[in-house]
Protein backbone atom coordinates (compact mmCIF):
# COMPACT_ATOMS: atom_id res chain seq x y z
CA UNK A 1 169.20 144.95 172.44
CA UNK A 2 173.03 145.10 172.82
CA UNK A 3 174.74 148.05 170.57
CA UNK A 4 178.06 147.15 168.84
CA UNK A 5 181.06 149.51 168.53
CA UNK A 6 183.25 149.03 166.15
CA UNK A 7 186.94 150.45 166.55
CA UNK A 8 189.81 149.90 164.54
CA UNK A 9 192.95 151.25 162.44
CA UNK A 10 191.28 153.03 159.37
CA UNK A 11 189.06 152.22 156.98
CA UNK A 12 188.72 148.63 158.41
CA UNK A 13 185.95 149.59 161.04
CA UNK A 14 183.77 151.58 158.19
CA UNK A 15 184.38 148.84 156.27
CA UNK A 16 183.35 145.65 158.53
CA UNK A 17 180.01 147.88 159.25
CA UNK A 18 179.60 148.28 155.42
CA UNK A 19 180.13 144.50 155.26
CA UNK A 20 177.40 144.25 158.12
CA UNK A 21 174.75 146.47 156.43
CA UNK A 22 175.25 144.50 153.12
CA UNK A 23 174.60 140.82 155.04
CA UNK A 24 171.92 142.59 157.55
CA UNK A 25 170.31 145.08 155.83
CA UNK A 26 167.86 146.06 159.06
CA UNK A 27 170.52 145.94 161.39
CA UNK A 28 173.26 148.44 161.27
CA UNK A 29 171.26 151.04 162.95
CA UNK A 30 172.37 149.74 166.15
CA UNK A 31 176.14 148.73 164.59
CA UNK A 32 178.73 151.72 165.21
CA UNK A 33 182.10 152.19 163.46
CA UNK A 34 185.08 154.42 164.15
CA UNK A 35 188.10 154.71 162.23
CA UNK A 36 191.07 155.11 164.26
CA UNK A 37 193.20 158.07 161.70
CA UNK A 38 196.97 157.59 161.67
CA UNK A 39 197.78 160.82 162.84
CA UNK A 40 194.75 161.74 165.29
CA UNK A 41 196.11 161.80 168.79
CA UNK A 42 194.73 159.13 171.23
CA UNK A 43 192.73 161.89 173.39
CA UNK A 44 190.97 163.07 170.14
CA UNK A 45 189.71 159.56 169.20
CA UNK A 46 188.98 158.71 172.82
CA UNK A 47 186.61 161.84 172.56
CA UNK A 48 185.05 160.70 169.62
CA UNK A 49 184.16 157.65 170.85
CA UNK A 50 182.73 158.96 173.91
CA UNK A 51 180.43 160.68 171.48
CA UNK A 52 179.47 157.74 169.79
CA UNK A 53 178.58 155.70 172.25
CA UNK A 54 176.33 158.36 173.68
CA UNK A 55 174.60 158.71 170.67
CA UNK A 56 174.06 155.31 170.10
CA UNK A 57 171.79 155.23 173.37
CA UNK A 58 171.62 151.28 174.10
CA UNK A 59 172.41 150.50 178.26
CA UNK A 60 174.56 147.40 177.18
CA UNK A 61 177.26 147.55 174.06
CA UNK A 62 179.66 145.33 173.02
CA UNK A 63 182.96 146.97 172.13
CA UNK A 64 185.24 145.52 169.23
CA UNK A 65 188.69 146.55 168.22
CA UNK A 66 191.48 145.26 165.95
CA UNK A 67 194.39 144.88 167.72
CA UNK A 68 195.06 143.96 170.89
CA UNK A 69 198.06 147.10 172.34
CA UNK A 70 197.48 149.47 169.51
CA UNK A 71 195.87 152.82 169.79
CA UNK A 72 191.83 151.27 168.92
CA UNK A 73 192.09 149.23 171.64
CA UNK A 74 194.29 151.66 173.57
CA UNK A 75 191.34 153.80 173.22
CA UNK A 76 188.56 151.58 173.81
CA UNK A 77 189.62 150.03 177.13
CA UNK A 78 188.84 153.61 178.33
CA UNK A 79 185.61 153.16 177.56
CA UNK A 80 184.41 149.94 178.66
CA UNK A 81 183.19 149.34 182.28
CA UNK A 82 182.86 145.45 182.24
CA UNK A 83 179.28 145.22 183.55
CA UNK A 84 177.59 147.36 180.51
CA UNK A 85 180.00 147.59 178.15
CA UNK A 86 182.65 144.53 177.44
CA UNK A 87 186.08 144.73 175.03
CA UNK A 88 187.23 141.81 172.64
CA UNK A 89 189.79 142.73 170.30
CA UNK A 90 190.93 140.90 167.36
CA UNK A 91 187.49 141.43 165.65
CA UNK A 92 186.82 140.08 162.22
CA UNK A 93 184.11 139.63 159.82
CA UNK A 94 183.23 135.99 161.42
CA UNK A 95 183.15 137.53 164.68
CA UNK A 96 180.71 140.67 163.66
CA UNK A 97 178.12 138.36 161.99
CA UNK A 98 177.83 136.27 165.12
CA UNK A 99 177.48 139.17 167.02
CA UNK A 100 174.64 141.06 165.17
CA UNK A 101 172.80 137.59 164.90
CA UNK A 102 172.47 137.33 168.67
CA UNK A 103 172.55 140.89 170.04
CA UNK A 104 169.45 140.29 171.41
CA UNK A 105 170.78 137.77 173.99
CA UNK A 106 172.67 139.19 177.57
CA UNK A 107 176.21 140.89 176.84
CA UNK A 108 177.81 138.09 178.57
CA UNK A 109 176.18 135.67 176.22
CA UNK A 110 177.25 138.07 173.14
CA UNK A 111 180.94 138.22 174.29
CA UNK A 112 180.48 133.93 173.96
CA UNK A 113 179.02 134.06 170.74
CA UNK A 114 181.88 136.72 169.38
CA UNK A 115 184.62 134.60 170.85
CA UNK A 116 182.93 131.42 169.00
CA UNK A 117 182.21 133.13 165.69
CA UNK A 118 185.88 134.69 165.43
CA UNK A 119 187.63 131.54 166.26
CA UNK A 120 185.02 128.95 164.13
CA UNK A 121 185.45 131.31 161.08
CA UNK A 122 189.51 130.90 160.84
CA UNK A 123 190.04 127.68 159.55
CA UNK A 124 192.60 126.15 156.60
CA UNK A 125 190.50 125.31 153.39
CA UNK A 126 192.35 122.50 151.36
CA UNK A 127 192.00 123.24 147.27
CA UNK A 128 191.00 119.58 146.45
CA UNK A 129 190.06 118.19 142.94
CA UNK A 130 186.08 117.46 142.54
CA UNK A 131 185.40 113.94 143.29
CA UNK A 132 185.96 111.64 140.84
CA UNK A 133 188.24 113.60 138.44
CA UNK A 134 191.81 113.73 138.23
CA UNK A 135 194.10 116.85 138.41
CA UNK A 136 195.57 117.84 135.39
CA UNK A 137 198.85 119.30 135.52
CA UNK A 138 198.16 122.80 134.48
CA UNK A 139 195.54 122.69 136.93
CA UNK A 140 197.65 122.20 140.09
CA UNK A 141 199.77 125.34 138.45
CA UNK A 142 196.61 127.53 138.43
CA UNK A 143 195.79 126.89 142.10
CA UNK A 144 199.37 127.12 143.02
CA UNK A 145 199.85 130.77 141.78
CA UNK A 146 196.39 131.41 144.04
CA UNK A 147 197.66 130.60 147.35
């Protein structure tokens, strides 16, 4: 089974693995998160890392980082290899899901399913009346304020 690294600008990695045990509460064992500090030089967190992915002793891991250019992914193109280890940046919560649902399948297949769940799970939701029932004024007001 494919491991998955988490790396990104503090707390937001911690956080999306928090999010990850919550929704799979089996799973996280093989779901590892590093928060990138503000003031922790690059070498130290490329260290880390190095660390952490030892220890989380799968052959095949999927790497995931924030932002494409900043110091997580910076960091994490060191570590990748491209045959047993693979980079996508721009992770989100979409993204992770998909990836922990099919870890099981080939690390080629998993980078797929990432780029699929991160780019299915952005989408604009309209705020639309329930069917059948007109808007009231101080209703369009109330959504308005929560956009």
């Amino acid at each position: 089974m494919n491991g998955i690294f988490i790396i990104a600008h503090a707390p937001l990695a911690s956080a999306l693995r928090q999010c990850i045990a919550h929704v799979f509460t089996d799973s996280p064992e093989g779901v590892i998160a590093l928060d990138v500090q503000p003031h922790m030089p690059p070498e130290e967190t490329l260290a880390q890392a190095r660390i952490m992915l030892e220890q989380l002793g799968t052959s095949d891991v999927l790497v995931l980082a924030d932002v494409f250019g900043a110091t997580p992914c910076n960091v994490a193109q060191k570590l990748v290899d491209g045959v047993h280890s693979k980079l996508i940046t721009g992770v989100n919560l979409p993204m992770l899901l998909r990836t922990v649902s099919y870890r099981h399948e080939t690390l080629d297949a998993l980078v797929a399913r990432a780029l699929i769940g991160a780019t299915q799970g952005v989408m604009q939701v309209a705020i639309t009346a329930p069917q059948n029932q007109k808007r009231r004024h101080h209703d369009q007001d109330q959504h308005h304020h929560q956009q």
